[in-house]
Protein backbone atom coordinates (compact mmCIF):
# COMPACT_ATOMS: atom_id res chain seq x y z
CA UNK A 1 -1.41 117.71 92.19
CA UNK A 2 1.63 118.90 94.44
CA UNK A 3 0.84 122.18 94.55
CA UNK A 4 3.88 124.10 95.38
CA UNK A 5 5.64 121.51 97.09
CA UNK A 6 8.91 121.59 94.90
CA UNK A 7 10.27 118.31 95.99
CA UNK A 8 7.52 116.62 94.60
CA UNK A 9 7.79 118.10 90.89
CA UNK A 10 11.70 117.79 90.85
CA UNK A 11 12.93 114.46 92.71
CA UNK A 12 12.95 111.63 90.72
CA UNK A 13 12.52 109.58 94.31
CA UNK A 14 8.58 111.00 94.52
CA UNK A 15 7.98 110.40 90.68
CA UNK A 16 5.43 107.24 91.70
CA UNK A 17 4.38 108.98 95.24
CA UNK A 18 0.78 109.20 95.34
CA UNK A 19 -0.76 111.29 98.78
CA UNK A 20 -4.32 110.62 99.89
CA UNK A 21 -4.96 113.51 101.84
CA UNK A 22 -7.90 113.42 104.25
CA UNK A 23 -9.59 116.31 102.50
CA UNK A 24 -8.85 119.16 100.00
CA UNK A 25 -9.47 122.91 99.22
CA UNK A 26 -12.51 123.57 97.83
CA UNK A 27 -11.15 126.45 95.83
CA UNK A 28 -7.49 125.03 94.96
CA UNK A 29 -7.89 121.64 94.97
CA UNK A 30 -4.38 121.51 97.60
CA UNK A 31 -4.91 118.08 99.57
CA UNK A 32 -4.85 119.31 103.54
CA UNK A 33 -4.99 117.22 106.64
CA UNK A 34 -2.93 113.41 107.38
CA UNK A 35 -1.86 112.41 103.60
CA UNK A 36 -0.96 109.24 105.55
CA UNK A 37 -4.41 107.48 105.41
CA UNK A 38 -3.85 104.86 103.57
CA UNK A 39 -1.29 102.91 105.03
CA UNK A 40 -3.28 102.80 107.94
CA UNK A 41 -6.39 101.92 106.70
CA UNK A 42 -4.97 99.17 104.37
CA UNK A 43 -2.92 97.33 107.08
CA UNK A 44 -5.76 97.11 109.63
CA UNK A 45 -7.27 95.85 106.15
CA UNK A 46 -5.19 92.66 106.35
CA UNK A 47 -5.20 92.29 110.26
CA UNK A 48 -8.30 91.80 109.97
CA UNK A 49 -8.31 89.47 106.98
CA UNK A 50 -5.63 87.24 108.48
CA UNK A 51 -7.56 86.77 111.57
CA UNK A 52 -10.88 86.07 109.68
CA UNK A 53 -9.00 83.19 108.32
CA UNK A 54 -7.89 81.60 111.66
């Protein structure tokens, strides 16, 4: 899944990291682009829950 990003396969610190990538490749399957999206995506989530609610 890591590809040949050593830290990932070695340090017990990234054992539960999970990376959304915003898109992969094609032929080897290595996620590309922001790996960052969903953080984003999940706190605008809730902004916009907790204002629905006021």
């Amino acid at each position: 899944m890591f590809g040949s990003q050593a830290p990932y396969h070695t340090d017990p610190n990234y054992a539960k990291l999970l990376l959304f990538h915003e898109y992969f490749h094609g032929d080897l399957g290595a996620g590309l682009g922001a790996s960052h999206q969903t953080g984003w995506t999940g706190l605008i989530a809730e902004l916009m829950r907790a204002i629905h609610k006021q």
